[in-house]
C-alpha atoms as a PDB file:
ATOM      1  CA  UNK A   1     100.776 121.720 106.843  1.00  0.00           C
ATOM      2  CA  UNK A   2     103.021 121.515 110.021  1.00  0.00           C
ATOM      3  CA  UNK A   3     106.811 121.438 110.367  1.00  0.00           C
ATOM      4  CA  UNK A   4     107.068 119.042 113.383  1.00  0.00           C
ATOM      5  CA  UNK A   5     108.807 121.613 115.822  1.00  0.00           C
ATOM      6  CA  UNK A   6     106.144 121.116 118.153  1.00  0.00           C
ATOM      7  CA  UNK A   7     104.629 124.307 120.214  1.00  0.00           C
ATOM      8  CA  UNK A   8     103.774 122.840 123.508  1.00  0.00           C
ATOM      9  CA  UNK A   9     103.868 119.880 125.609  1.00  0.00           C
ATOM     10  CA  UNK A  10     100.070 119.958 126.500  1.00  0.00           C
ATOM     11  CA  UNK A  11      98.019 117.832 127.953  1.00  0.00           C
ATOM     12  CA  UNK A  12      94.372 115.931 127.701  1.00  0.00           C
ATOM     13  CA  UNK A  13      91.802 117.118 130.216  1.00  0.00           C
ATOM     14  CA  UNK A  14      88.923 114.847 129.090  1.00  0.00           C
ATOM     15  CA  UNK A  15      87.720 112.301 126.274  1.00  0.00           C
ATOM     16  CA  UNK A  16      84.193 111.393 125.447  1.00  0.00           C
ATOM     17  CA  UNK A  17      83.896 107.931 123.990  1.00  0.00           C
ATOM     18  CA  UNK A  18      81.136 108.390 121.052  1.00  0.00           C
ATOM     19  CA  UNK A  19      80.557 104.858 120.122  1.00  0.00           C
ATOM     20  CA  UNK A  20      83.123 104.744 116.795  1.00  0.00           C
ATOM     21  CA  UNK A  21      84.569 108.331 116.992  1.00  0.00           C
ATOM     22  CA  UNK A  22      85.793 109.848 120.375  1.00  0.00           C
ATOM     23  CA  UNK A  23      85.624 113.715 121.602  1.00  0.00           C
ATOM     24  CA  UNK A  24      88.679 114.842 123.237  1.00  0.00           C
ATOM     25  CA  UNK A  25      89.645 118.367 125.339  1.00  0.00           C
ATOM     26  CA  UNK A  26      93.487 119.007 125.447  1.00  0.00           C
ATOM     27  CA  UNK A  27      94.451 121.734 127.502  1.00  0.00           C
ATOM     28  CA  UNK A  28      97.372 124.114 125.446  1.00  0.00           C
ATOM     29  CA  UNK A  29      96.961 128.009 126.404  1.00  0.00           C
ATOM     30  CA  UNK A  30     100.071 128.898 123.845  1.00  0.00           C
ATOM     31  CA  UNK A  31      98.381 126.989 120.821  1.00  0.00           C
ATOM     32  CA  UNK A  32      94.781 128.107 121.678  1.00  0.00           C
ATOM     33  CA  UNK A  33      95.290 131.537 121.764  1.00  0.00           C
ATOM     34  CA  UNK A  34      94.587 132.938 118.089  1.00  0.00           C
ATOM     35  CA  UNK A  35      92.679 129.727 117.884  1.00  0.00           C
ATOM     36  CA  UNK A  36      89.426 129.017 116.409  1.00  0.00           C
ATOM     37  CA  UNK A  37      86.539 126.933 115.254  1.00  0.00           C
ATOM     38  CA  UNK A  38      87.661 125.091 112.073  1.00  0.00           C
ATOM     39  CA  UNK A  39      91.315 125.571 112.883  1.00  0.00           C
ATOM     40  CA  UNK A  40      94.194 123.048 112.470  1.00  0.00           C
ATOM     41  CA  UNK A  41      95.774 121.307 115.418  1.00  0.00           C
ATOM     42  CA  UNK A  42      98.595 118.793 115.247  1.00  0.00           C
ATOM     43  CA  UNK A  43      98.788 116.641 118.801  1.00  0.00           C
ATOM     44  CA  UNK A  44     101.343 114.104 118.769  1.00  0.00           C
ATOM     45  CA  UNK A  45     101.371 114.838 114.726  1.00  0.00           C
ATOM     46  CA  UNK A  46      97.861 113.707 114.349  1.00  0.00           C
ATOM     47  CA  UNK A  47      96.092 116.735 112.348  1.00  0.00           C
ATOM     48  CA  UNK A  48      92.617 117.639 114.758  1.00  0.00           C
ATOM     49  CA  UNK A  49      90.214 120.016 113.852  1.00  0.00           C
ATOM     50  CA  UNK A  50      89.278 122.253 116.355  1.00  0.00           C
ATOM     51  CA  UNK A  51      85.545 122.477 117.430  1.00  0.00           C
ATOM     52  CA  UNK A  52      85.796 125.211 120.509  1.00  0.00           C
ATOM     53  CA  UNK A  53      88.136 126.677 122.481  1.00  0.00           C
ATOM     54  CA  UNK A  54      87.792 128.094 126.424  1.00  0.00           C
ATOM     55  CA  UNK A  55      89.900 129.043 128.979  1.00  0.00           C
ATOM     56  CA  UNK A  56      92.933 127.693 127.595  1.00  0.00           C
ATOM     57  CA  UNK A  57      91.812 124.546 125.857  1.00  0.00           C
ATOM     58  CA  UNK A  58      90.214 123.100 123.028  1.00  0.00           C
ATOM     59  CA  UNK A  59      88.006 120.568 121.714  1.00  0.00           C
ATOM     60  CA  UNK A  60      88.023 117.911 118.759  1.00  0.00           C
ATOM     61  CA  UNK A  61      86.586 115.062 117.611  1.00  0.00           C
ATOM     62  CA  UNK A  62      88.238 111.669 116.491  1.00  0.00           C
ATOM     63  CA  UNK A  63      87.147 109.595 113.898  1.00  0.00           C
ATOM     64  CA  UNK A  64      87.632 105.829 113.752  1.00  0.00           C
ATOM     65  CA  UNK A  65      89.967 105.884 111.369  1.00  0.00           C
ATOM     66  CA  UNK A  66      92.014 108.038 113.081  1.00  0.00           C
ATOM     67  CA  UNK A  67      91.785 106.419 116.287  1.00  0.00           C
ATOM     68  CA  UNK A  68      92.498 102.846 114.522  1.00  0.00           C
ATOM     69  CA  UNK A  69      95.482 104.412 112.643  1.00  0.00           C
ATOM     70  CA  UNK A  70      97.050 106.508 115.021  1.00  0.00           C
ATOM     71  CA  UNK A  71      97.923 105.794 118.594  1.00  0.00           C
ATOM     72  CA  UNK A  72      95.226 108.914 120.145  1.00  0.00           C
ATOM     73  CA  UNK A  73      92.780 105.880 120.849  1.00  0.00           C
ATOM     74  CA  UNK A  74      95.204 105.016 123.956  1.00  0.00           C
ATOM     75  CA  UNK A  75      95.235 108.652 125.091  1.00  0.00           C
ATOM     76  CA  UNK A  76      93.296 109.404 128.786  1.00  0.00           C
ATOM     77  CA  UNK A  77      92.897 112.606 130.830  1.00  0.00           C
ATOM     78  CA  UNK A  78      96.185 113.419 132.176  1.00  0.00           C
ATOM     79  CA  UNK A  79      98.290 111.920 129.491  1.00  0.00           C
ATOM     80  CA  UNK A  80     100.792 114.067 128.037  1.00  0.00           C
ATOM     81  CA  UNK A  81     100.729 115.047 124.295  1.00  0.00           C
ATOM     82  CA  UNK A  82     102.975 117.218 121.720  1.00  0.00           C
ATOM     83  CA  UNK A  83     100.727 120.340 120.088  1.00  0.00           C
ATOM     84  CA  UNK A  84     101.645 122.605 116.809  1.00  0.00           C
ATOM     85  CA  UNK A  85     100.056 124.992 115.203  1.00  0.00           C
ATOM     86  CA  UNK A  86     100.112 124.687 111.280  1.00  0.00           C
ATOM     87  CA  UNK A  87     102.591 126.732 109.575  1.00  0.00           C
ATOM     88  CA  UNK A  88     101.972 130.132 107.993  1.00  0.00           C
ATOM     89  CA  UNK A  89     102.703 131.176 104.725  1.00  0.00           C
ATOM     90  CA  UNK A  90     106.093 132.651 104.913  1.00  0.00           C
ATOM     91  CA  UNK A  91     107.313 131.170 107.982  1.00  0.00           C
ATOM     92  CA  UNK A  92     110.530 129.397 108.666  1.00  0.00           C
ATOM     93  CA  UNK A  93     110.679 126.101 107.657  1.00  0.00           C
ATOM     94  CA  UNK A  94     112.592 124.518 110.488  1.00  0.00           C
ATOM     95  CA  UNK A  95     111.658 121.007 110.416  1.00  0.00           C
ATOM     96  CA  UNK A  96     110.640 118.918 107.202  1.00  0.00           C
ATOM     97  CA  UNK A  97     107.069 118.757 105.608  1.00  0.00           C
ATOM     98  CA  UNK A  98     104.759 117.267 107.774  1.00  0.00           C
ATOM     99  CA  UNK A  99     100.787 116.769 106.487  1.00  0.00           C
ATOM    100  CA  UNK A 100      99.855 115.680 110.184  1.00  0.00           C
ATOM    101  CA  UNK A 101      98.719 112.599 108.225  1.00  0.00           C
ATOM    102  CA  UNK A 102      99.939 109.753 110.540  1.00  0.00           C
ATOM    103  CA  UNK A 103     100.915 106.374 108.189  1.00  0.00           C
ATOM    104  CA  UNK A 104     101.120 104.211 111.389  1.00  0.00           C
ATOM    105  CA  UNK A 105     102.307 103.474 114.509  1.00  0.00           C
ATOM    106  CA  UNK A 106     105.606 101.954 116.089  1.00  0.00           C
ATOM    107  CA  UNK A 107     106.431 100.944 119.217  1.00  0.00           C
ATOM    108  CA  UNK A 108     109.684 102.093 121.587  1.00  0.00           C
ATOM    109  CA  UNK A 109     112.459  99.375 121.835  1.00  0.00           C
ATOM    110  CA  UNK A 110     114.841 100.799 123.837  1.00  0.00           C
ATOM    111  CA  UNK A 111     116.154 104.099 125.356  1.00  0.00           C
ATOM    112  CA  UNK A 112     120.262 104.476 125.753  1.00  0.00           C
ATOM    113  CA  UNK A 113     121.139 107.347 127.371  1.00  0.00           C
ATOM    114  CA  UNK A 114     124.582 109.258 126.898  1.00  0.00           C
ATOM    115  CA  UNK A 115     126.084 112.146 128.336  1.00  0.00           C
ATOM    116  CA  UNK A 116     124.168 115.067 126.062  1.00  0.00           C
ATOM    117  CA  UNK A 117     121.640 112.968 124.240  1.00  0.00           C
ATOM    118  CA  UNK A 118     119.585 109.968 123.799  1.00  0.00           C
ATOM    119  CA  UNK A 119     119.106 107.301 121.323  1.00  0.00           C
ATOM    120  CA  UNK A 120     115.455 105.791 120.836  1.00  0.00           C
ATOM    121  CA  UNK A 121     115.176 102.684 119.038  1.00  0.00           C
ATOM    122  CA  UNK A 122     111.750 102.092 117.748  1.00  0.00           C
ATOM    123  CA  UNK A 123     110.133  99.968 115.626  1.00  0.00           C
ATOM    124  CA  UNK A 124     109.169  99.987 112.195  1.00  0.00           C
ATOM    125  CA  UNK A 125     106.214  98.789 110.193  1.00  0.00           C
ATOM    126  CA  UNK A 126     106.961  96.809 107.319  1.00  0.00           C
ATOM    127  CA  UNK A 127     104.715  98.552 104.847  1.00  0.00           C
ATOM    128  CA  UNK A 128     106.782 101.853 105.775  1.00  0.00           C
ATOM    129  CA  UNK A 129     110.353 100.209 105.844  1.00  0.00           C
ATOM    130  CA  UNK A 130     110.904 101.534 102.065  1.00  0.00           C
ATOM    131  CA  UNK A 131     110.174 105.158 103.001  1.00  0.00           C
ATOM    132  CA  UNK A 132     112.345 105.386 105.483  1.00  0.00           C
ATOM    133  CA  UNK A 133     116.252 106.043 104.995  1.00  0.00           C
ATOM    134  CA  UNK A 134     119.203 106.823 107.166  1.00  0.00           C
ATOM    135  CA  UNK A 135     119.730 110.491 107.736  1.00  0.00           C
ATOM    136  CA  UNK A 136     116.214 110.946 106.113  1.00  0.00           C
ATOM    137  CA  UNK A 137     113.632 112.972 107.791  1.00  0.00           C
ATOM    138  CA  UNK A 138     110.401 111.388 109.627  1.00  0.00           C
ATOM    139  CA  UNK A 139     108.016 112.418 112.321  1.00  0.00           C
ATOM    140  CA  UNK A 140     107.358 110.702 115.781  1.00  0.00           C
ATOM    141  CA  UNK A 141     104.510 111.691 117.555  1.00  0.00           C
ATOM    142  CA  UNK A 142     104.509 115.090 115.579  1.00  0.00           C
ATOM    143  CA  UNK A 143     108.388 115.660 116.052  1.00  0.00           C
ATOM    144  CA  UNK A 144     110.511 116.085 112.809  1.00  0.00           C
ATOM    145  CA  UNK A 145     113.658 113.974 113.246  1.00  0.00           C
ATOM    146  CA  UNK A 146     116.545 112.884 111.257  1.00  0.00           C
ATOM    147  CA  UNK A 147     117.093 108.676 110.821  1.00  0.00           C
ATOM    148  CA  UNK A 148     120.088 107.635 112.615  1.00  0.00           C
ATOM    149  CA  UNK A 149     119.898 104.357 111.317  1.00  0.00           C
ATOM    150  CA  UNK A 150     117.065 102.639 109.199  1.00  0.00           C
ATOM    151  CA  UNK A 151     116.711  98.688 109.265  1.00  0.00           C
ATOM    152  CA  UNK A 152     113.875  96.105 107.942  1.00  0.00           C
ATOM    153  CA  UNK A 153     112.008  96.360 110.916  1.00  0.00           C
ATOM    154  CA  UNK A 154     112.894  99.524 113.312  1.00  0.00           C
ATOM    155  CA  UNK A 155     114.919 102.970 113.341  1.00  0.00           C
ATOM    156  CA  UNK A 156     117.289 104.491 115.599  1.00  0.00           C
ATOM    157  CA  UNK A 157     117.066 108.553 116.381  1.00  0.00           C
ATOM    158  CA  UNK A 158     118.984 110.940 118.136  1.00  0.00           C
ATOM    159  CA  UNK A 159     117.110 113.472 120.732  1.00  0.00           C
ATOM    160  CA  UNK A 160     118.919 116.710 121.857  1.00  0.00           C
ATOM    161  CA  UNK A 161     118.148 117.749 125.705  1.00  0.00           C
ATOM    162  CA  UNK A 162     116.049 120.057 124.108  1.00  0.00           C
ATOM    163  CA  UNK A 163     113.574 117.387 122.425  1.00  0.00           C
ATOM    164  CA  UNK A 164     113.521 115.358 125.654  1.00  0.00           C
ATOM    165  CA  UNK A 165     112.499 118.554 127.854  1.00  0.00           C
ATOM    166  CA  UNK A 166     109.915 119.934 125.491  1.00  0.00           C
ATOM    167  CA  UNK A 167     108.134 116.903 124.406  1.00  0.00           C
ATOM    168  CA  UNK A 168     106.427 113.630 125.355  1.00  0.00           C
ATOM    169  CA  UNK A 169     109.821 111.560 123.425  1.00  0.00           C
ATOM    170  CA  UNK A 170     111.318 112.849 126.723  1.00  0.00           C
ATOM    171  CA  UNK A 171     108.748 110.561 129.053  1.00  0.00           C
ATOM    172  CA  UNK A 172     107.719 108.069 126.661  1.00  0.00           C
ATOM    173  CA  UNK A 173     108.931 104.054 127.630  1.00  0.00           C
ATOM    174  CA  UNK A 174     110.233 101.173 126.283  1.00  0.00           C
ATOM    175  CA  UNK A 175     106.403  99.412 125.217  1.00  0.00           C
ATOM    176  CA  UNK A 176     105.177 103.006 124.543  1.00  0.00           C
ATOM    177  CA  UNK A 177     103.314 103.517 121.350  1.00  0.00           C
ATOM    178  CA  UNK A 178     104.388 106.491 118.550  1.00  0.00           C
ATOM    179  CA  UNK A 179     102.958 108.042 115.671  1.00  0.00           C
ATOM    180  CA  UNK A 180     104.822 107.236 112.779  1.00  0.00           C
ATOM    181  CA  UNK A 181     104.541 109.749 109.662  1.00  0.00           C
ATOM    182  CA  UNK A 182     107.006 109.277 106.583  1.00  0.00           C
ATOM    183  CA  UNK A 183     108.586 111.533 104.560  1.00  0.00           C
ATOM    184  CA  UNK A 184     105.703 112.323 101.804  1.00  0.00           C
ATOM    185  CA  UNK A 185     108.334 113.429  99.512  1.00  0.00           C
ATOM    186  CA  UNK A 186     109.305 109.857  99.382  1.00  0.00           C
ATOM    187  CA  UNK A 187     105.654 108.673  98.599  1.00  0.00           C
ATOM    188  CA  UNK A 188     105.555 110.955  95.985  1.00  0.00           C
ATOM    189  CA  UNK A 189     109.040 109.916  93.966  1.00  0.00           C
ATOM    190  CA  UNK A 190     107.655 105.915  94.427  1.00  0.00           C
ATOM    191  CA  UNK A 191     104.592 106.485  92.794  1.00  0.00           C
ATOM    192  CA  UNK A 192     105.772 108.783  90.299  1.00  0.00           C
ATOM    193  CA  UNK A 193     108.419 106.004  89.298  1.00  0.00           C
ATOM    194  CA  UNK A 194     106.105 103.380  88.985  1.00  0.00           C
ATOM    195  CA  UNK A 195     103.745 104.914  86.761  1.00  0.00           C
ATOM    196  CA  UNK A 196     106.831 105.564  84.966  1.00  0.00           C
ATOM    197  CA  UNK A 197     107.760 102.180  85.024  1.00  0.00           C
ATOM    198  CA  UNK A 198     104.210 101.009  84.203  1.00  0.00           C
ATOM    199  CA  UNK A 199     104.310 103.481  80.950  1.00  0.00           C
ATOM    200  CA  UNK A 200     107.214 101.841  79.444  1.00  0.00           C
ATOM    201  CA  UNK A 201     106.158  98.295  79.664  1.00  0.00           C
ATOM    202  CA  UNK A 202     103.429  99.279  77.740  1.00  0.00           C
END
């Protein structure tokens, strides 16, 4: 379980293309240092398991379905990625639920720029439109945000100078992909109310 406050703006040393899974190292000395093998990773909000760790960086394999789902399959050494830790018991909560479960990927629109912040327009698939609400919480590329505004087919949010410094939403372009993870809370109340509503036609 993660929080989206991401850790460190790390970065990808190597990947090893496996045939349908891929093997990546990601260099992040603040999230690697009480790691270990087994251990939870979120980069870019995609939950990684971590196989080693050395000097500073880690090691974990991708599955297909992970690199079909989630947009780590377009990742290459040097590229920039967002890394957090998963949350202890009895920490802060400072962002919103986040299971590091990615439900898709959207794409940047467009970036506008004003005098303390920045608005990113990106767009939304149409399986996740319902889940996603304006001032609502949901995660791009393992950031916890707040919906600005919510249409059929994109959402707007707002990043601090903070957000743009400290992670990749700070360098990523118009044409870039994103993670996309919804709030699960939302998930949860859909299917709950449609068993409910399956109950009483009965």
């Amino acid at each position: 379980m993660f929080t989206g406050i991401v850790e460190e703006l790390g970065e990808v040393t190597a990947v090893e293309r496996l045939g349908d899974a891929s093997r990546f190292r990601l260099r992040g000395p603040l999230v690697t240092e009480d790691a270990k093998h087994g251990d939870s990773i979120a980069v870019n909000g995609v939950c990684l398991t971590v196989v080693d760790t050395a000097g500073g960086e880690f090691t974990a394999d991708v599955m297909a379905e992970t690199l079909n789902r989630s947009s780590l399959g377009a990742l290459g050494p040097g590229s920039r990625v967002n890394l957090e830790r998963p949350m202890a018991v009895g920490d802060r909560l400072g962002g919103h639920i986040v299971q590091g479960h990615v439900d898709g990927t959207g794409t940047i629109l467009a970036r506008t720029p004003s005098e303390n912040w920045e608005i990113i327009k990106i767009s939304l698939p149409a399986e996740l439109s319902r889940y996603v609400v304006e001032k609502g919480s949901i995660t791009v590329d393992g950031v916890s945000l707040t919906v600005v505004d919510a249409g059929l087919d994109h959402f707007t949010v707002s990043l601090i100078p903070t957000t743009l410094a400290l992670t990749t939403l700070g360098i990523k372009e118009p044409g870039d992909p994103v993670n996309l993870e919804v709030d699960v809370i939302a998930k949860y109340v859909e299917r709950m109310l449609g068993d409910r509503s399956r109950e009483a036609a009965q």
